[in-house]
C-alpha atoms as a PDB file:
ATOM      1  CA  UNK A   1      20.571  67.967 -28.115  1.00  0.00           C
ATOM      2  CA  UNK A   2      20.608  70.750 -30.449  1.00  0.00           C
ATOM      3  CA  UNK A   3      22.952  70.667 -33.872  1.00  0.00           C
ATOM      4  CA  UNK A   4      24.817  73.928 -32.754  1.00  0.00           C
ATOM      5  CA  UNK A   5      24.596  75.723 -29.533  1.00  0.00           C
ATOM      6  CA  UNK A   6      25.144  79.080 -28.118  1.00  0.00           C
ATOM      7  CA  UNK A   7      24.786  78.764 -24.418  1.00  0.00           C
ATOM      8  CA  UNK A   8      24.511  76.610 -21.847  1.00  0.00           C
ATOM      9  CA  UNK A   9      23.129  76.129 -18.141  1.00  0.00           C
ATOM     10  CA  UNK A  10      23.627  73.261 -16.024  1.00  0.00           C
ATOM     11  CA  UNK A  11      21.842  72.278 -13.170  1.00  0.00           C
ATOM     12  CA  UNK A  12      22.365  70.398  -9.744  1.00  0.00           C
ATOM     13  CA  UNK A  13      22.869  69.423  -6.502  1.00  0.00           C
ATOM     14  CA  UNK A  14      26.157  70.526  -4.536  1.00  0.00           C
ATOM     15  CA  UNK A  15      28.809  68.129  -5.577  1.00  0.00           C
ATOM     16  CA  UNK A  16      27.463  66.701  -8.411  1.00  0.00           C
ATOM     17  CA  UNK A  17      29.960  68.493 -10.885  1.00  0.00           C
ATOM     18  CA  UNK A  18      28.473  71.505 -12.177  1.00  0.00           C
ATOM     19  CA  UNK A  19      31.811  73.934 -11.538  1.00  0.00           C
ATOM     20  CA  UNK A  20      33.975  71.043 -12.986  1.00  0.00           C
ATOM     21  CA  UNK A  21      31.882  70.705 -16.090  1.00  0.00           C
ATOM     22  CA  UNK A  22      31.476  74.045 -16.393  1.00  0.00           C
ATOM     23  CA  UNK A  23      34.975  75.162 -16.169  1.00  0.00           C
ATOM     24  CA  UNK A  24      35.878  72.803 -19.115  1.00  0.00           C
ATOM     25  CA  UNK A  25      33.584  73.686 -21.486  1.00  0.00           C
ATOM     26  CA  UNK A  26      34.305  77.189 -20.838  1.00  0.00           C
ATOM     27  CA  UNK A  27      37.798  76.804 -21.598  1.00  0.00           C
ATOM     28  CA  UNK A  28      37.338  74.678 -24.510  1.00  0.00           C
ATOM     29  CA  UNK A  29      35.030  77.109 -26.342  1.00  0.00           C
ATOM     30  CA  UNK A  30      36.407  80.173 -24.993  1.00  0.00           C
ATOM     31  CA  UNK A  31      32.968  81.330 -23.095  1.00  0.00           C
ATOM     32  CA  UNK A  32      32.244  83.319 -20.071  1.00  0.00           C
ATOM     33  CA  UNK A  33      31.623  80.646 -17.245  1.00  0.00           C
ATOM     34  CA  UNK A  34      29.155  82.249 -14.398  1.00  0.00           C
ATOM     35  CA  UNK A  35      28.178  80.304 -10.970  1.00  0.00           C
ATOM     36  CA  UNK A  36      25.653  81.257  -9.022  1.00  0.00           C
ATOM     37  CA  UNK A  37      27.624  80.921  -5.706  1.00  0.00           C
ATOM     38  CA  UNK A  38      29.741  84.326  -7.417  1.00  0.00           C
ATOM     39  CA  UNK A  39      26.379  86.179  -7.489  1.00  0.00           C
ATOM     40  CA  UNK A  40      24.789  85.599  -4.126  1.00  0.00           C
ATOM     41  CA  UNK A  41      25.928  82.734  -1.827  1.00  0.00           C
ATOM     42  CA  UNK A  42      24.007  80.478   0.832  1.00  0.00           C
ATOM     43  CA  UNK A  43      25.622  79.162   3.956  1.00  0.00           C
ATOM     44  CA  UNK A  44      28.461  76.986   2.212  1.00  0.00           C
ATOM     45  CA  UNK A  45      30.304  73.971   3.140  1.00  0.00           C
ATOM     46  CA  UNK A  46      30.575  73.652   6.922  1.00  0.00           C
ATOM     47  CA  UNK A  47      34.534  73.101   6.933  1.00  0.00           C
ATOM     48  CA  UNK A  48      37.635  74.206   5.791  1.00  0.00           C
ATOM     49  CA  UNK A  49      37.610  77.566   7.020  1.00  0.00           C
ATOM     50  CA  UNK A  50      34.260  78.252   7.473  1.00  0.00           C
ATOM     51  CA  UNK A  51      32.685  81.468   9.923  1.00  0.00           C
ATOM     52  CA  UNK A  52      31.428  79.996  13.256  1.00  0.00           C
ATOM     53  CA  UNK A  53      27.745  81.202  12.400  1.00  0.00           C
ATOM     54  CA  UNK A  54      28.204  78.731   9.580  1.00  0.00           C
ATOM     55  CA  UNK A  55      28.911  75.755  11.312  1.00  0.00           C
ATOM     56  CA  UNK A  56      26.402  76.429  13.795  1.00  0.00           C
ATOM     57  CA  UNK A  57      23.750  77.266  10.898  1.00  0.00           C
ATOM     58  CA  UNK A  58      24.000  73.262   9.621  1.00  0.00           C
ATOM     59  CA  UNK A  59      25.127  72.067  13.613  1.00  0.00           C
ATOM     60  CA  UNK A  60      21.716  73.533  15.327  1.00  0.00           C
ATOM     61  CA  UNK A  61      18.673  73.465  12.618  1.00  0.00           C
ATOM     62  CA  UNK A  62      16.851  70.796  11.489  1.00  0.00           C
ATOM     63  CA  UNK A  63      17.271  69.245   8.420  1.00  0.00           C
ATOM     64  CA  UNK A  64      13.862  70.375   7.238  1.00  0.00           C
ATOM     65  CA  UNK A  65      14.323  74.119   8.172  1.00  0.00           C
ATOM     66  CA  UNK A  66      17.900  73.358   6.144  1.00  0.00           C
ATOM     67  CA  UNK A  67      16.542  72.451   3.129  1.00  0.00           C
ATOM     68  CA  UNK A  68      13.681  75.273   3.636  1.00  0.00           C
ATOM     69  CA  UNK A  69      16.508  77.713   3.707  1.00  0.00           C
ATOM     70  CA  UNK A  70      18.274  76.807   1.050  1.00  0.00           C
ATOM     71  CA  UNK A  71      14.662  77.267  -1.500  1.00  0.00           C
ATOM     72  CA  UNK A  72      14.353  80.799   0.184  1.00  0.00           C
ATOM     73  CA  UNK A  73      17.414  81.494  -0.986  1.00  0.00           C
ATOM     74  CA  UNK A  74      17.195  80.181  -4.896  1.00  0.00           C
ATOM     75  CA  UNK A  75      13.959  82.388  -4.132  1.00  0.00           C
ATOM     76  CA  UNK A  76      16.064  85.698  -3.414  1.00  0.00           C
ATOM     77  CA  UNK A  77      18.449  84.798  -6.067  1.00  0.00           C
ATOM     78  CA  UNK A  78      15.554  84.528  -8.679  1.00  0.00           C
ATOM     79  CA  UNK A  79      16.005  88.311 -10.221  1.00  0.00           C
ATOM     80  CA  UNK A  80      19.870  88.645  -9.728  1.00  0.00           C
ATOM     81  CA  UNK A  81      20.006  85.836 -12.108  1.00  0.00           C
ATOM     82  CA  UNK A  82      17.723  87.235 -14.622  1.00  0.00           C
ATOM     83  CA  UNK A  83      19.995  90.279 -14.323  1.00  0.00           C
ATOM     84  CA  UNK A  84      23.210  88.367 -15.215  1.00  0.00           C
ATOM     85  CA  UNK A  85      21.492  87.198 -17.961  1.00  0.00           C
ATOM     86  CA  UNK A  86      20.573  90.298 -19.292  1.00  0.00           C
ATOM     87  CA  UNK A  87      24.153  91.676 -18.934  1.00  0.00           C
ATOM     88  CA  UNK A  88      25.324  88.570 -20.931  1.00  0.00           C
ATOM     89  CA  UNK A  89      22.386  89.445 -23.497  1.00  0.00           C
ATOM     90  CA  UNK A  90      23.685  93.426 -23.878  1.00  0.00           C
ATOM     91  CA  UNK A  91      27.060  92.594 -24.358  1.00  0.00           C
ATOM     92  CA  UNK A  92      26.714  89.436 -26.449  1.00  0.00           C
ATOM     93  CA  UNK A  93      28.697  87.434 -24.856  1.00  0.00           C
ATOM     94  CA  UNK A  94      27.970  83.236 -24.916  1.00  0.00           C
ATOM     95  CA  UNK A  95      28.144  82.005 -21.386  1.00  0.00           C
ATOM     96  CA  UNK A  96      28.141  78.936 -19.620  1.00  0.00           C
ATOM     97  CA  UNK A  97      26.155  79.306 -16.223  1.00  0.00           C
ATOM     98  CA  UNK A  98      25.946  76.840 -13.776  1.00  0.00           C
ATOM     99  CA  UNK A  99      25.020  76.755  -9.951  1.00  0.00           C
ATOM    100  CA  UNK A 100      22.006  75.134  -7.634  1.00  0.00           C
ATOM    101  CA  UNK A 101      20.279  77.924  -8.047  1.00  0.00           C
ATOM    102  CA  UNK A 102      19.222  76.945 -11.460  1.00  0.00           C
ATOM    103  CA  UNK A 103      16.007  75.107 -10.419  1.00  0.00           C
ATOM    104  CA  UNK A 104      14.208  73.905 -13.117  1.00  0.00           C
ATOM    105  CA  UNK A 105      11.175  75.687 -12.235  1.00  0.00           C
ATOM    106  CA  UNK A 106      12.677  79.295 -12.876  1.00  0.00           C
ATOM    107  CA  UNK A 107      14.333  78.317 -16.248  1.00  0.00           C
ATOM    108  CA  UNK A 108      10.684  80.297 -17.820  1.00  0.00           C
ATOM    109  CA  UNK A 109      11.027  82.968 -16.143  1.00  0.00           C
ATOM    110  CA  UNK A 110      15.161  84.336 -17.557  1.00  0.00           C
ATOM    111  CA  UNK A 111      15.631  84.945 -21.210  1.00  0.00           C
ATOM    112  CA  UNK A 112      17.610  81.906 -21.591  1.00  0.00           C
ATOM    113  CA  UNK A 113      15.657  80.520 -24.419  1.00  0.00           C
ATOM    114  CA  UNK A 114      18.582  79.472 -26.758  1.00  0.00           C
ATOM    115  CA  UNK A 115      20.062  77.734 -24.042  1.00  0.00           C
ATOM    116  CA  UNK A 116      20.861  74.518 -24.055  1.00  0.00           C
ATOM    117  CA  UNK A 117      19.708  73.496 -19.546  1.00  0.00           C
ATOM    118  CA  UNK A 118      20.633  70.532 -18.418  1.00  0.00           C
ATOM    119  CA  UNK A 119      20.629  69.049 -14.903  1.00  0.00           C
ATOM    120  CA  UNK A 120      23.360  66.570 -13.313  1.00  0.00           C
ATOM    121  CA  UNK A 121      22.297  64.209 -11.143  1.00  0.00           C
ATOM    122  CA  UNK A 122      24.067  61.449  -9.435  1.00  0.00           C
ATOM    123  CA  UNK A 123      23.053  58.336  -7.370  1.00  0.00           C
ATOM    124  CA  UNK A 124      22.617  59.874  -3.386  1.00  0.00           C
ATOM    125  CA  UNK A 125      25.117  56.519  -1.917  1.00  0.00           C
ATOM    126  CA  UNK A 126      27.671  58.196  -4.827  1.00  0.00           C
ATOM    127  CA  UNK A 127      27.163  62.017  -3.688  1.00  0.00           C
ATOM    128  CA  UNK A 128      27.210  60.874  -0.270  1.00  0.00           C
ATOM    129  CA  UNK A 129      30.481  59.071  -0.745  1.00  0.00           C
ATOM    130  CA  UNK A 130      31.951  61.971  -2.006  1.00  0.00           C
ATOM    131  CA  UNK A 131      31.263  64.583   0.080  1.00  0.00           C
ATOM    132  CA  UNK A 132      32.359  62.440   2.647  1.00  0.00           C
ATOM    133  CA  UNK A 133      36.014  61.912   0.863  1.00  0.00           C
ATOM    134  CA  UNK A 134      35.695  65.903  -0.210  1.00  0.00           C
ATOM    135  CA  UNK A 135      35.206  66.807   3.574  1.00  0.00           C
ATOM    136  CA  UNK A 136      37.305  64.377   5.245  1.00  0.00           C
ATOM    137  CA  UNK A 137      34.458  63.295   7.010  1.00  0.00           C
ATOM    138  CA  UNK A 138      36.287  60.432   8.769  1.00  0.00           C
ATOM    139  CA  UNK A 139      39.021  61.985  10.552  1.00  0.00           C
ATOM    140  CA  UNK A 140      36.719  65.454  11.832  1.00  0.00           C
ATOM    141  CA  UNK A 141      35.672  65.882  15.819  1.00  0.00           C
ATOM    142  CA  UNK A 142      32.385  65.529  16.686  1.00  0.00           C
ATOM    143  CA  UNK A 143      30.582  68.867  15.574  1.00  0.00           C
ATOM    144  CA  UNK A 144      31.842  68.673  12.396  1.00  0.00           C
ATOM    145  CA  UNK A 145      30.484  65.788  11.712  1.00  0.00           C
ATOM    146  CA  UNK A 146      27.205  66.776  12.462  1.00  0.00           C
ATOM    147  CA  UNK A 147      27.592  69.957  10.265  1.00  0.00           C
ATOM    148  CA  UNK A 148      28.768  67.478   7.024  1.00  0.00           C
ATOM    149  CA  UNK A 149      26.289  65.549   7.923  1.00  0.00           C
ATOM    150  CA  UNK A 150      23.209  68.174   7.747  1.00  0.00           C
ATOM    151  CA  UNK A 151      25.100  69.440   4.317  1.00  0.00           C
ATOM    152  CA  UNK A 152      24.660  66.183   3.113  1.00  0.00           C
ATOM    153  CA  UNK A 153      21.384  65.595   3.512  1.00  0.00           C
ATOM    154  CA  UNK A 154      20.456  68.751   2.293  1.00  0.00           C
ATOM    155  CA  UNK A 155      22.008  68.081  -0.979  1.00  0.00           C
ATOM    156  CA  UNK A 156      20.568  64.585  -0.911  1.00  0.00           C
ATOM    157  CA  UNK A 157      17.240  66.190  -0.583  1.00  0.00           C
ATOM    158  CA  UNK A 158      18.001  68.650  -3.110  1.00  0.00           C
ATOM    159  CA  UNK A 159      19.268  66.025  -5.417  1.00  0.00           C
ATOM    160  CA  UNK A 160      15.574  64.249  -5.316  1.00  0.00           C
ATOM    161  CA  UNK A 161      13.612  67.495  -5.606  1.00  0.00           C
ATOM    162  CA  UNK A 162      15.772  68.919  -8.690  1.00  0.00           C
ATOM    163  CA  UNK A 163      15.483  65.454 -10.367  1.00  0.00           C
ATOM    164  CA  UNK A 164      11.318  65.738  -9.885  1.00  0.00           C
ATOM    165  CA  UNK A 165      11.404  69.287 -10.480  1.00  0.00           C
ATOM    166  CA  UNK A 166      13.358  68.199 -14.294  1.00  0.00           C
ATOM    167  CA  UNK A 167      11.341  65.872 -14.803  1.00  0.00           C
ATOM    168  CA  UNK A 168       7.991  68.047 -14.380  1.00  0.00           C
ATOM    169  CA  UNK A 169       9.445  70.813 -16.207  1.00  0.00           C
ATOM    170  CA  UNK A 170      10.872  68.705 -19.270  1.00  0.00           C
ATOM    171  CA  UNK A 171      14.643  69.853 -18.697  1.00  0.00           C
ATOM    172  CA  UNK A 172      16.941  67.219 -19.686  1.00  0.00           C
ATOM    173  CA  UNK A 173      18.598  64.643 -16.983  1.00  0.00           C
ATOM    174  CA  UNK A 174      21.856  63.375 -17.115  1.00  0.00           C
ATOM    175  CA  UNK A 175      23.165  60.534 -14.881  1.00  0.00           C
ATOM    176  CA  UNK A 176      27.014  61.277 -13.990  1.00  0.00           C
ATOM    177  CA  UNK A 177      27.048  59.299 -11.403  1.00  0.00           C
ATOM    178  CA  UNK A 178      30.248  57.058 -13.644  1.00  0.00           C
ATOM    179  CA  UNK A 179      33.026  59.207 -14.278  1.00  0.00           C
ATOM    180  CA  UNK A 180      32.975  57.635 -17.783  1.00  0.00           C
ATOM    181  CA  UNK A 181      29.458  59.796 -18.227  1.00  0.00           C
ATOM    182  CA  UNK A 182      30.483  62.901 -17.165  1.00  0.00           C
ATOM    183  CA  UNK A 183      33.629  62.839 -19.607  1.00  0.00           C
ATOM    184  CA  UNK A 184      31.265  61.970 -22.374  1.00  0.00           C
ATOM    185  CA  UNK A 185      29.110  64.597 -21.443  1.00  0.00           C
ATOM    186  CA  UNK A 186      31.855  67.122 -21.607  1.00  0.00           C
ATOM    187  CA  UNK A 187      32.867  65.650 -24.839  1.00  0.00           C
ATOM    188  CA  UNK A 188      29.511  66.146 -26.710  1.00  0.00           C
ATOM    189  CA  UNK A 189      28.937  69.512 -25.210  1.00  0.00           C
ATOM    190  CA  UNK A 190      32.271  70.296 -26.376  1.00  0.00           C
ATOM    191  CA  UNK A 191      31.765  69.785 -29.440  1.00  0.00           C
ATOM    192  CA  UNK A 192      28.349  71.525 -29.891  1.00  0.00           C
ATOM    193  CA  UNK A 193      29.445  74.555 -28.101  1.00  0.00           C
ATOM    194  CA  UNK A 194      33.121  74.963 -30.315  1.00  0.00           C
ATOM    195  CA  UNK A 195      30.555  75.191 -33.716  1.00  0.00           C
ATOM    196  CA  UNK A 196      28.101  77.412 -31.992  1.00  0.00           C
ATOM    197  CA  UNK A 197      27.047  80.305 -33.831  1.00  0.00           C
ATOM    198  CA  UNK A 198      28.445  83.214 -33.684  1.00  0.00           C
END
């Protein structure tokens, strides 16, 4: 990682603690934190509250036209991205932006050069474990269950593709599958990002 650092973007799966990690840094260096579920969002978690047409997107389609869905949609989001960006880039201000969105394949293609991108990853049993908790998996009807269960192996899917796609693309991995790791991580970053330039 870089001495000093102006911005940042971290990449991931749902639930692997991008908007956690984010939200910390942010606060600690005083930066603008941006998510990509604010500028454009894709059929969300099927509970707590969700629309009907939600929980029947994940209860009724496969898990391959799930996962196809979800690309077409970091597809669409593609140029409102590079848009944010460029707002960021007129007004000056250091940002941290995080979201799924982020797929290391579209990094070339935003003016996010002095960026520092990195993408979480965790181990699938660990992400599946906590969605589980995170949705109370155990104690929904029937339905539900079938709707967590589609979300979850989307973002298992997603998890492997983003790790491959980082891997291709030379964007940095980092493992917080420990609790331990991802305070560390938030530690170092911290630090970079509180000397950043100016």
């Amino acid at each position: 990682m870089a001495a000093k650092l102006r911005n940042l973007c971290l990449l991931g799966t749902s639930h692997v603690g991008k908007s956690t990690c984010a939200r910390a840094l942010g606060s600690t260096a005083g930066m603008a934190v941006i998510s990509t579920d604010k500028l454009g969002r894709h059929p969300g978690r099927p509970w707590t509250d969700v629309p009907k047409e939600v929980e029947e997107f994940y209860q009724h389609l496969s898990d391959d036209t799930i996962h196809w869905f979800l690309r077409v949609h970091h597809e669409n989001m593609r140029p409102v991205i590079q848009n944010c960006v460029a707002d960021m880039r007129q007004a000056n201000s250091a940002f941290v932006l995080e979201g799924s969105a982020l797929r290391p394949e579209y990094l070339s293609f935003w003016d996010i050069s002095d960026a520092l991108s990195i993408c979480l990853y965790a181990d699938n049993e660990f992400l599946r474990r906590r969605i589980e908790a995170e949705s109370d998996h155990a104690a929904q009807g029937k339905p539900m269950k079938i709707a967590i269960d589609r979300f979850i192996e989307r973002s298992l899917r997603e998890n492997d593709a983003l790790v491959e796609a980082a891997n291709r693309h030379g964007v940095p991995l980092f493992d917080v599958t420990h609790v331990t790791s991802a305070k560390s991580l938030i530690e170092k970053l911290s630090a970079q990002l509180k000397s950043r330039p100016s």
